[in-house]
N, C-alpha and C. Protein backbone atom coordinates (compact mmCIF):
# COMPACT_ATOMS: atom_id res chain seq x y z
N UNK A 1 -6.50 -27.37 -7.33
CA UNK A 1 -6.57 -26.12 -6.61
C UNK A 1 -5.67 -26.22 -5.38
N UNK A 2 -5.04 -25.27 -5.46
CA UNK A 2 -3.65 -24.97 -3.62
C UNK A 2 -4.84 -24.32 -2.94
N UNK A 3 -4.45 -24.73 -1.70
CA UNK A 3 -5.14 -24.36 -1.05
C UNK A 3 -4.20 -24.57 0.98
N UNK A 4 -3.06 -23.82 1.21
CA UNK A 4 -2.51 -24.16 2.43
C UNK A 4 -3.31 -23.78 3.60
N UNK A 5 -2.82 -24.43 4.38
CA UNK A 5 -4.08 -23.98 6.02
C UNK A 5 -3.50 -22.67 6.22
N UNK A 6 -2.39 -22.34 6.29
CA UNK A 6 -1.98 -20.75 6.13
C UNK A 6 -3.21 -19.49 5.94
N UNK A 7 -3.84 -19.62 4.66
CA UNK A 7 -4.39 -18.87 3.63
C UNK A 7 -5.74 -19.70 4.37
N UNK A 8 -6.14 -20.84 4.91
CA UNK A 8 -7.36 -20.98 5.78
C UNK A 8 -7.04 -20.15 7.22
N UNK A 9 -6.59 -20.09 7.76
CA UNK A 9 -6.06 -19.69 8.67
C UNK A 9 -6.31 -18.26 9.08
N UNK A 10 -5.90 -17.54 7.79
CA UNK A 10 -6.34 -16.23 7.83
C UNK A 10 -7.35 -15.26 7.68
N UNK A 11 -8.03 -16.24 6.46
CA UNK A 11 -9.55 -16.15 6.43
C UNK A 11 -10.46 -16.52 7.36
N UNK A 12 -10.48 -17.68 8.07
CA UNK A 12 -11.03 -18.22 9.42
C UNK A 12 -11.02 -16.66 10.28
N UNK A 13 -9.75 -16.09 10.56
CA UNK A 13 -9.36 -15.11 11.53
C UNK A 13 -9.49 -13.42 10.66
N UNK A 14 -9.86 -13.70 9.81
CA UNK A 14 -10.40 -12.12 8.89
C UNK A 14 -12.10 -12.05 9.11
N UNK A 15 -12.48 -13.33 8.95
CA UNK A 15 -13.81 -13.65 8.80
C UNK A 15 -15.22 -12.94 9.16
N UNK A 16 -15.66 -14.14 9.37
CA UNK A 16 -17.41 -13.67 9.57
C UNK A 16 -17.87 -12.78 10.86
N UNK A 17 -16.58 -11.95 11.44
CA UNK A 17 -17.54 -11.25 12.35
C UNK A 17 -18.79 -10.59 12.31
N UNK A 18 -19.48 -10.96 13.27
CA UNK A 18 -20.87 -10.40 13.31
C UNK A 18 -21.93 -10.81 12.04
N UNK A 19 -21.25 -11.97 10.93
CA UNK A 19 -22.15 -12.41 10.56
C UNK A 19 -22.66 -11.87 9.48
N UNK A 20 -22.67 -10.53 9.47
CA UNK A 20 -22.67 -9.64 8.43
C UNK A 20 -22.74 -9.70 6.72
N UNK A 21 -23.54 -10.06 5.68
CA UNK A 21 -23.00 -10.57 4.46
C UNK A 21 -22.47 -9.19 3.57
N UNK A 22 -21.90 -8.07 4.27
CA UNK A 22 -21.33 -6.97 3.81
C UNK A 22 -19.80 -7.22 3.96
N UNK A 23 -19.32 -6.26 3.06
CA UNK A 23 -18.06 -5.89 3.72
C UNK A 23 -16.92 -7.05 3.72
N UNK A 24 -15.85 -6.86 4.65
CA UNK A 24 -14.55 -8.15 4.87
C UNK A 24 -16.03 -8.95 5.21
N UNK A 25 -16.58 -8.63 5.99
CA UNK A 25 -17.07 -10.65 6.17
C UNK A 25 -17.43 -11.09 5.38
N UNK A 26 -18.78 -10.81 4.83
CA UNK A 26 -19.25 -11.00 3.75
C UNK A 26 -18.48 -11.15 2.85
N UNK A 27 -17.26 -11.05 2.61
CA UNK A 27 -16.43 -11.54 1.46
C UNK A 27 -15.66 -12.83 1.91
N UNK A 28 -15.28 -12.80 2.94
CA UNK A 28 -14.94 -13.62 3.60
C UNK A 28 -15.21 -15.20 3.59
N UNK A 29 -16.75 -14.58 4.09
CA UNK A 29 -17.85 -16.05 3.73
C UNK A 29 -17.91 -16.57 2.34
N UNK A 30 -17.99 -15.11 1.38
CA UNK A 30 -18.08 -16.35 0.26
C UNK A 30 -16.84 -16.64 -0.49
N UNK A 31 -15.47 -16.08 -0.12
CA UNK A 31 -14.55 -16.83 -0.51
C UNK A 31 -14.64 -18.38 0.03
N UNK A 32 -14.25 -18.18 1.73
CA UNK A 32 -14.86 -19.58 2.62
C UNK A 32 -15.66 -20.36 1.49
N UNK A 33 -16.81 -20.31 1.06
CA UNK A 33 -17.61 -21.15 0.30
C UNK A 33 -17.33 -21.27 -0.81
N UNK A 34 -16.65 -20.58 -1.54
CA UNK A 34 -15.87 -20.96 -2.73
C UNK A 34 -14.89 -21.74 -2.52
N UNK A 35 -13.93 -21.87 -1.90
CA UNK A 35 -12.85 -22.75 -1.52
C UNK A 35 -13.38 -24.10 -1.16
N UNK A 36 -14.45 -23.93 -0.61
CA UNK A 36 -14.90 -25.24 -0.08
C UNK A 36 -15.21 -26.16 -0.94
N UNK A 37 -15.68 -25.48 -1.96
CA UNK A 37 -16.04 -26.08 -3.13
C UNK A 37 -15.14 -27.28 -4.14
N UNK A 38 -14.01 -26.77 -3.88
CA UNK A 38 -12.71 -27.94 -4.38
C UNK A 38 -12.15 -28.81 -3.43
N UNK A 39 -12.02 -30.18 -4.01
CA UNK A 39 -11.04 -30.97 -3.16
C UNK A 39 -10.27 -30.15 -2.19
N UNK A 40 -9.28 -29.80 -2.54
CA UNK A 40 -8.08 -29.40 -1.34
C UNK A 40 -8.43 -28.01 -0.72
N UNK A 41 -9.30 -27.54 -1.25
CA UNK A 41 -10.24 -26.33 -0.17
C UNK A 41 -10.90 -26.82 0.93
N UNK A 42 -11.90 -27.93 0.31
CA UNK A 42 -12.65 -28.65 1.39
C UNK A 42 -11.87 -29.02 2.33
N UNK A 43 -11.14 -29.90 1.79
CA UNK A 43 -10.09 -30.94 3.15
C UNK A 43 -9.14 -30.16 3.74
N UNK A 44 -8.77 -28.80 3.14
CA UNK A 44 -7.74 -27.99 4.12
C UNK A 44 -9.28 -27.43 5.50
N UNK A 45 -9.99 -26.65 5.06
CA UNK A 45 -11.38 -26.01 5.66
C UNK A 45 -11.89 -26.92 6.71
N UNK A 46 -12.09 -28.36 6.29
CA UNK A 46 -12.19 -29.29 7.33
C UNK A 46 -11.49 -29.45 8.30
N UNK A 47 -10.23 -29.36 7.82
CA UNK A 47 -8.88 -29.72 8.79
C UNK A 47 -8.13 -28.57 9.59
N UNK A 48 -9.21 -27.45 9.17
CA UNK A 48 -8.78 -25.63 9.62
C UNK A 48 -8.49 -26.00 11.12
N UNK A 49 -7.66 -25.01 11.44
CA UNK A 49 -7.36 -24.95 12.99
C UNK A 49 -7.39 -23.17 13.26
N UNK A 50 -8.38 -23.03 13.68
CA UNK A 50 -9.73 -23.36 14.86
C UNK A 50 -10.45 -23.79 14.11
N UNK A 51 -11.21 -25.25 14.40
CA UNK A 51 -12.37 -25.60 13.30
C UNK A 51 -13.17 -24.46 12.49
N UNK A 52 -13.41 -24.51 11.31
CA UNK A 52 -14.25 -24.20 10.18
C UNK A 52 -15.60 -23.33 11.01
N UNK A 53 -16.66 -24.19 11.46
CA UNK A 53 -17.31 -23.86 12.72
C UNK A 53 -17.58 -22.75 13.46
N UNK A 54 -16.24 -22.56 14.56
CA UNK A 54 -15.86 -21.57 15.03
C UNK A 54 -15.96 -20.05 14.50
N UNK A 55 -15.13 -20.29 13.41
CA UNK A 55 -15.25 -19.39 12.70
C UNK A 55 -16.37 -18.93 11.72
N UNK A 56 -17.35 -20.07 11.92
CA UNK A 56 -18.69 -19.35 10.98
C UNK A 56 -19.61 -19.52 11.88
N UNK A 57 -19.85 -19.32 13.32
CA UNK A 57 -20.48 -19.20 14.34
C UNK A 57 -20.97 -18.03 14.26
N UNK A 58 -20.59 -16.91 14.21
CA UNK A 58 -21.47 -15.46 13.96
C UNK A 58 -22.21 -15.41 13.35
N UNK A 59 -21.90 -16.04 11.90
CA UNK A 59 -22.73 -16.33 10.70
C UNK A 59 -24.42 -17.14 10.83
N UNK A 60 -24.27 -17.86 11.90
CA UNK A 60 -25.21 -18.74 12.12
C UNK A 60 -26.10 -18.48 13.25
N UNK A 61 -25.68 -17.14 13.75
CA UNK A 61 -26.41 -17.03 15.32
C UNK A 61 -27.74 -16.08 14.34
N UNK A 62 -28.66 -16.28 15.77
CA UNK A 62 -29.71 -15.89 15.44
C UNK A 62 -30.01 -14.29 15.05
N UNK A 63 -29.07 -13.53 15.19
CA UNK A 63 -29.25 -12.16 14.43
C UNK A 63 -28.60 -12.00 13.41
N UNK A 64 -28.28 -13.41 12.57
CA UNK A 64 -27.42 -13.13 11.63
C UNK A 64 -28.81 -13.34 10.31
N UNK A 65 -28.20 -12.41 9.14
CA UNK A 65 -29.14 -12.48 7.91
C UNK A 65 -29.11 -13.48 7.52
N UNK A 66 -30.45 -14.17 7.39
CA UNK A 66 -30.62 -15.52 6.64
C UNK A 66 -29.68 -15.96 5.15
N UNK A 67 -29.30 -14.66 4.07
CA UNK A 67 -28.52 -14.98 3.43
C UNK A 67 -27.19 -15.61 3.80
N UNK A 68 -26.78 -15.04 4.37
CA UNK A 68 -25.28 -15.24 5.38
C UNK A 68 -25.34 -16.69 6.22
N UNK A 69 -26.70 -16.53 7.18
CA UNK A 69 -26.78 -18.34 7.86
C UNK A 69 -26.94 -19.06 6.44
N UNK A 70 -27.39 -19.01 5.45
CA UNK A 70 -27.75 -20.09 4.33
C UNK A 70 -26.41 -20.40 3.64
N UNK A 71 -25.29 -19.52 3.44
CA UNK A 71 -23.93 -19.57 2.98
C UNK A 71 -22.89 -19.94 3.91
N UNK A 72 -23.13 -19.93 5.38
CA UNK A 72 -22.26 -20.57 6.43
C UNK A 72 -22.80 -22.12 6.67
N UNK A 73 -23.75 -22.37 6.75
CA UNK A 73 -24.50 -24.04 6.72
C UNK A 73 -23.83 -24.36 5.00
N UNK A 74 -24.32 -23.87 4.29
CA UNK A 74 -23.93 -24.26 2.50
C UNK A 74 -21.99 -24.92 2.72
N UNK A 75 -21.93 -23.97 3.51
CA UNK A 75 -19.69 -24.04 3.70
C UNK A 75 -19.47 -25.08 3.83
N UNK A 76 -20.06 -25.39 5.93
CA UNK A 76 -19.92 -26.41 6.08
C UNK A 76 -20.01 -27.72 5.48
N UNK A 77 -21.43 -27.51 4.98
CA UNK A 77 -21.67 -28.65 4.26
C UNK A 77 -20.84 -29.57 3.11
N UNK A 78 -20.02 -28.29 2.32
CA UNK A 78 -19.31 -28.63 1.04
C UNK A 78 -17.98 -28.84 1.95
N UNK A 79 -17.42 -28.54 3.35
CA UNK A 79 -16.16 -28.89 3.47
C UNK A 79 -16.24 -29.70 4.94
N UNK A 80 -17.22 -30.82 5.05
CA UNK A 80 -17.18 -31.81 5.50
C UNK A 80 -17.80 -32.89 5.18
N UNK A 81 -18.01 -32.85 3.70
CA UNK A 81 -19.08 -33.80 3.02
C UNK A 81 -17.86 -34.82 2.35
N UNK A 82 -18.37 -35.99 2.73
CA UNK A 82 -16.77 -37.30 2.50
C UNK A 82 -16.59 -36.94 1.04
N UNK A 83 -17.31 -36.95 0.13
CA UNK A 83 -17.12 -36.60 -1.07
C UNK A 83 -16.12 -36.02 -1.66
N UNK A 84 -15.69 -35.38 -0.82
CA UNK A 84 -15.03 -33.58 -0.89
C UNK A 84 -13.80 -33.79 0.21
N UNK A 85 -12.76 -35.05 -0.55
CA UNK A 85 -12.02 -35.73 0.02
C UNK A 85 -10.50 -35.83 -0.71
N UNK A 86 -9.21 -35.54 -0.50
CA UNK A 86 -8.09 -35.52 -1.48
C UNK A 86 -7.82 -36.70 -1.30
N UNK A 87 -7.85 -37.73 -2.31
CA UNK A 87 -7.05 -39.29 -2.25
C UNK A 87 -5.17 -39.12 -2.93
């Protein structure tokens, strides 16, 4: 799977405003978590500039829908888990 920080980059900065699992964010997020899902998704997502994080911070605040916090924790998880590593 391709996956350039470019195309992270833009999604990071399209993203999860407000957390929302509608709409651009909500699509957003679960592209984010689909990508994360492959080697070179993960390790680009990890290596995102503005961290991964940042950008799923809306997602995770406390007025955000539990679906949405459960798919921004799920992200992270798959694109900083050593596993989920390009050799």
């Amino acid at each position: 799977m391709f996956c350039s920080k470019d195309v992270v980059f833009v999604i990071c900065h399209t993203g999860t405003a407000g957390g929302a699992p509608d709409g651009l964010a909500g699509t957003a997020l679960r592209l984010l978590h689909q990508l994360a899902a492959g080697d070179a998704g993960g390790e680009a997502l990890a290596r995102a500039t503005p961290p991964l994080v940042t950008a799923l911070r809306p997602a995770l605040g406390a007025d955000a829908p539990p679906p949405a916090a459960a798919l921004a924790l799920e992200t992270l998880q798959r694109a900083l888990s050593p596993s989920n590593r390009c050799v």
